[in-house]
Protein backbone atom coordinates (compact mmCIF):
# COMPACT_ATOMS: atom_id res chain seq x y z
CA UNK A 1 -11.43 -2.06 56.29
CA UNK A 2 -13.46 0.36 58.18
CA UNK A 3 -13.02 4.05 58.16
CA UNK A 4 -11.62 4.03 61.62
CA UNK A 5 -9.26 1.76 60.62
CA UNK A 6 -8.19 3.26 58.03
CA UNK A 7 -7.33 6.15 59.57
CA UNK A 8 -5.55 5.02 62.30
CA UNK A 9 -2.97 2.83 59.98
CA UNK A 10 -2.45 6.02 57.95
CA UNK A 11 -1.49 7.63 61.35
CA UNK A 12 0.63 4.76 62.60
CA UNK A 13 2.44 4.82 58.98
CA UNK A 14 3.38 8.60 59.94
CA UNK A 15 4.45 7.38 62.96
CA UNK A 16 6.93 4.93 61.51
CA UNK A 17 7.87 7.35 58.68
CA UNK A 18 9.09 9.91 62.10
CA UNK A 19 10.70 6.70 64.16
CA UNK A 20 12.71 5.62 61.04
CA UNK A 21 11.39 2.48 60.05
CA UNK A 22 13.12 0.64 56.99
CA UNK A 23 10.62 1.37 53.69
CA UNK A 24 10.27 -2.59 53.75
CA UNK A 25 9.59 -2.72 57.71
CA UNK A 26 6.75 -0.10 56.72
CA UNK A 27 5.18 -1.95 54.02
CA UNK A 28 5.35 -5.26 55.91
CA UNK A 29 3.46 -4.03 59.00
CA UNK A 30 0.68 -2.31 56.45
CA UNK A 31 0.18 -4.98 55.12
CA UNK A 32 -0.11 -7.49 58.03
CA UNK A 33 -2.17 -4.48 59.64
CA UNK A 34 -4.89 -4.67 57.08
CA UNK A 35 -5.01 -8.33 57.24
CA UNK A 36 -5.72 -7.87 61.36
CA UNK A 37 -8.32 -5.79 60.56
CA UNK A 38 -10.12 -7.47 58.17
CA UNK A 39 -10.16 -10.68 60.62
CA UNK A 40 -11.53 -8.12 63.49
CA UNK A 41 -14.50 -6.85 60.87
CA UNK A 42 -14.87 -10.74 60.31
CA UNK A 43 -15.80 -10.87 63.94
CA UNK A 44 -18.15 -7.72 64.25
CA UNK A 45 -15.41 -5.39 65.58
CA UNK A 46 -15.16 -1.66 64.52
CA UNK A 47 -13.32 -0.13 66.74
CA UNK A 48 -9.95 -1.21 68.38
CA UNK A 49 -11.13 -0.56 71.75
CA UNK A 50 -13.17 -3.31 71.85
CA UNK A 51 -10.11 -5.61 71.07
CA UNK A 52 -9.10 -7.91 74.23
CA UNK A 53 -6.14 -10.27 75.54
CA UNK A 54 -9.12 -12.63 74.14
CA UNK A 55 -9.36 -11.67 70.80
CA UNK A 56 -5.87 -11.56 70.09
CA UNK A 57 -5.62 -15.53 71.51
CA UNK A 58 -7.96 -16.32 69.37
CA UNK A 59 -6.10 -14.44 66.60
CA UNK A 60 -2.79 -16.15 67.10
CA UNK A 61 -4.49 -19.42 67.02
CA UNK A 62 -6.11 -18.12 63.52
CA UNK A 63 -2.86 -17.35 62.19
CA UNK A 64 -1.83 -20.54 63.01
CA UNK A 65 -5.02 -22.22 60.58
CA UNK A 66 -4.23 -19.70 57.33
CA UNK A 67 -2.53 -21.07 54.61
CA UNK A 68 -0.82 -19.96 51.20
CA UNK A 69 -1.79 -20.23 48.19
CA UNK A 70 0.35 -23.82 48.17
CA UNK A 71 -1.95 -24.79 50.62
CA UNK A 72 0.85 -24.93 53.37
CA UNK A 73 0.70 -23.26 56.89
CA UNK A 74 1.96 -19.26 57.50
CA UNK A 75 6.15 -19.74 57.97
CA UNK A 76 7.17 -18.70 61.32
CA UNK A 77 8.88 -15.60 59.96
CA UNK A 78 5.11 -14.58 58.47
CA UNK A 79 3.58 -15.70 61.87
CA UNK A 80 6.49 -13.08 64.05
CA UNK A 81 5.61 -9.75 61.39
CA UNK A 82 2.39 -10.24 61.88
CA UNK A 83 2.26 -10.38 65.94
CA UNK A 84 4.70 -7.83 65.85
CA UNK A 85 2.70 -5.50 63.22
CA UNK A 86 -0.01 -5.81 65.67
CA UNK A 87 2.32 -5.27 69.23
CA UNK A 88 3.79 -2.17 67.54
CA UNK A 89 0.23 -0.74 66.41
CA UNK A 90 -1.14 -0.92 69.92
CA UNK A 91 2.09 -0.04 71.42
CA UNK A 92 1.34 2.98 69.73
CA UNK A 93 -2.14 3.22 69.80
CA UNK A 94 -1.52 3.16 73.91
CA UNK A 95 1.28 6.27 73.48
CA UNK A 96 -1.19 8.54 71.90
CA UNK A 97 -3.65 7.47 74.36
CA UNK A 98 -5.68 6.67 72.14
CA UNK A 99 -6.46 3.36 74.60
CA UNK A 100 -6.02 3.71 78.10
CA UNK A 101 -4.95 -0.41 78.49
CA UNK A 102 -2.89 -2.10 75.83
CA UNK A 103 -4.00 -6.11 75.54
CA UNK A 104 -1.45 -6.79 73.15
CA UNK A 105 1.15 -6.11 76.02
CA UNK A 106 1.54 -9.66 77.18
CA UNK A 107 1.18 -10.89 73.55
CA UNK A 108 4.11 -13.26 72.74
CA UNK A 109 5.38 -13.72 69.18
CA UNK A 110 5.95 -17.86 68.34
CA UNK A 111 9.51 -19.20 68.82
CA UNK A 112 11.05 -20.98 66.68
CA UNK A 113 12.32 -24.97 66.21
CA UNK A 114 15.81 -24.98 66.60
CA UNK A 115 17.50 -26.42 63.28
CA UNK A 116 20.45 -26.13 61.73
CA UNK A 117 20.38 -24.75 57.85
CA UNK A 118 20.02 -27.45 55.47
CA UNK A 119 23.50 -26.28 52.89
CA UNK A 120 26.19 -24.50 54.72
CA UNK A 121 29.10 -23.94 52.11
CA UNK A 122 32.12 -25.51 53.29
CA UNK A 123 35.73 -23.74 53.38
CA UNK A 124 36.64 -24.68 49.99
CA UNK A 125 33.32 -23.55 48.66
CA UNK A 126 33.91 -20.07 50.11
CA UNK A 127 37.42 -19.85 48.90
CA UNK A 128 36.30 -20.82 45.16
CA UNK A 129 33.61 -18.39 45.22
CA UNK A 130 35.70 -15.82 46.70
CA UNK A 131 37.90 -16.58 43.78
CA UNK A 132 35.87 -15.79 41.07
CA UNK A 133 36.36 -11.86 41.59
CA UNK A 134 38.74 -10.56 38.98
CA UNK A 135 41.30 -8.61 41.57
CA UNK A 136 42.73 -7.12 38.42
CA UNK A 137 39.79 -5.36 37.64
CA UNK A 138 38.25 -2.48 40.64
CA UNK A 139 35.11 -3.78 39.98
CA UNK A 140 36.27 -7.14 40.77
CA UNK A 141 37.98 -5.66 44.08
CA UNK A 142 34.64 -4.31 44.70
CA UNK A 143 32.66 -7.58 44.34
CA UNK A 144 35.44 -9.44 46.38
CA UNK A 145 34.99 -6.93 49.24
CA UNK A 146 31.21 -6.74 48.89
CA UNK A 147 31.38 -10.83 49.89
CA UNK A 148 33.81 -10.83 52.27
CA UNK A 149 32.07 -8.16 54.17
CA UNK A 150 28.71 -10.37 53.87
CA UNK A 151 30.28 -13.41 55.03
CA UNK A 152 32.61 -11.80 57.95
CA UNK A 153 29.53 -10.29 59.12
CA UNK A 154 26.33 -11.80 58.54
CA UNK A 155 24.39 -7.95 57.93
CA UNK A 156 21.77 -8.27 55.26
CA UNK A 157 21.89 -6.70 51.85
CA UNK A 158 19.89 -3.10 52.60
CA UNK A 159 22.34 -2.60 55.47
CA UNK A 160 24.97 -3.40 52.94
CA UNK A 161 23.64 -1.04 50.65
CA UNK A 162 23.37 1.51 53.07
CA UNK A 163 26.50 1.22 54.56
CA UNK A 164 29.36 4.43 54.43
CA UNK A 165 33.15 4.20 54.21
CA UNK A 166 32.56 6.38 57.78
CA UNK A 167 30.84 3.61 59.19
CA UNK A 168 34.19 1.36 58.88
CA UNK A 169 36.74 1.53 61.43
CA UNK A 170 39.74 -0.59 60.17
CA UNK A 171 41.65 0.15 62.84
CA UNK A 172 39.17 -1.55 65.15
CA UNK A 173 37.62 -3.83 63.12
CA UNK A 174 34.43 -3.17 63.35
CA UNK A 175 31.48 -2.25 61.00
CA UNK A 176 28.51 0.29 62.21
CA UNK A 177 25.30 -0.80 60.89
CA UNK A 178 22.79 2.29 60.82
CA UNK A 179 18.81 1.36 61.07
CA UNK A 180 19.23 -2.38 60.73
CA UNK A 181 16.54 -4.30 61.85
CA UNK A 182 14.01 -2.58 64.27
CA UNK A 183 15.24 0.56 62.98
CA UNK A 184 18.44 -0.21 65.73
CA UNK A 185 22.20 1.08 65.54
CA UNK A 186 24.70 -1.61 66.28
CA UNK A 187 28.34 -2.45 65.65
CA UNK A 188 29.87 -5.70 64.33
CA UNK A 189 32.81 -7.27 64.31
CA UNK A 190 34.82 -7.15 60.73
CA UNK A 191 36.55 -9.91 59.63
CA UNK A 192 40.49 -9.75 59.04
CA UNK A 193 39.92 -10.42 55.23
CA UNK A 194 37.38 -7.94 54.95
CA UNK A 195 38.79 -5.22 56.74
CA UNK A 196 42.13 -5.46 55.84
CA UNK A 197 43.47 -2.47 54.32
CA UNK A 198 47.59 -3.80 54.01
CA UNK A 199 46.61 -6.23 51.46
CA UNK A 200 48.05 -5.81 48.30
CA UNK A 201 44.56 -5.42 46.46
CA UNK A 202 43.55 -2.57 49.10
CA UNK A 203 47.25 -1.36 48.57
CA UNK A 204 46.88 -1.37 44.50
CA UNK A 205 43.15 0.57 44.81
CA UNK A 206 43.05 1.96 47.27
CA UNK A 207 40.43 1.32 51.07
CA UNK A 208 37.53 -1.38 49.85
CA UNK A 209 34.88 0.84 50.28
């Protein structure tokens, strides 16, 4: 990478580190960054001004040539963090107007096939699994409350981790996720097994938190 561009994903990594953005989110968009980059020095560009609605179409339909190491075509996950690396880094290249036009504006990230997931567990695969935390045992309390949160809700495993017994509202039954994904706040519903606090377990140890 050039010097200028350097510089300016050091300073749009400060600017994450400010708006909150997940360690992982921060890495991701590096990364993907520095791959943008080297595909605009491929082309004779230095400078990010110079970058047009052009450029980036002809940079989408790159993405859409590269392949792994497998030899198999980007996933469609890899293809979305790497628009979105670039949206955000002229998003914010235009808010420190440091461009006065940003050509990534009307930039769309791919959308995906609809399909339905090849192995859903069924009912009785969820109850046996559920069933293999000891409930005589706290730590098996905690394990049987750590996957009934996951599968009433759906939240990933850093919001998991970074979930606080403040951020449960039994009484509701909902669930406060803090910085999920796109550094966003939202609320989700909690399921009656996971949230319920009058169950004998939860009455034995105690709130599963």
């Amino acid at each position: 990478m050039e010097a200028c561009f350097e510089e300016g994903l050091k300073d749009f990594v400060k600017c994450m580190d400010v708006k909150g953005y997940s360690p992982g989110t921060k890495q991701a968009y590096a990364a993907h960054l520095a791959k943008f980059f080297e595909y605009l020095g491929g082309k004779g560009i230095r400078d990010v001004r110079r970058v047009g609605k052009d450029l980036l179409r002809a940079y989408l339909l790159f993405l859409g040539e590269v392949k792994t190491k497998e030899g198999k075509p980007l996933g469609w996950g890899t293809v979305c963090v790497r628009v979105r690396s670039v949206k955000r880094f002229f998003e914010w290249l235009e808010a420190t107007q440091q461009i006065l036009v940003n050509p990534a504006d009307s930039v769309q990230e791919p959308k995906r096939k609809t399909r339905l997931p090849k192995f859903v567990l069924s009912e009785e695969q969820v109850e046996k699994m559920m069933a293999t935390c000891d409930l005589g045992k706290p730590s098996g309390v905690r394990s049987r409350a750590i996957l009934e949160v996951f599968y009433s809700t759906g939240i990933r495993l850093g919001e998991l981790l970074a979930l606080r017994v403040e951020d449960i509202n039994l009484d509701e039954g909902l669930l406060r996720v803090n910085e999920g994904k796109g550094a966003k706040d939202r609320v989700v519903p909690l399921g009656k097994q996971a949230g319920c606090s009058s169950s004998p377990t939860c009455r034995r140890y105690g709130p599963c938190s």
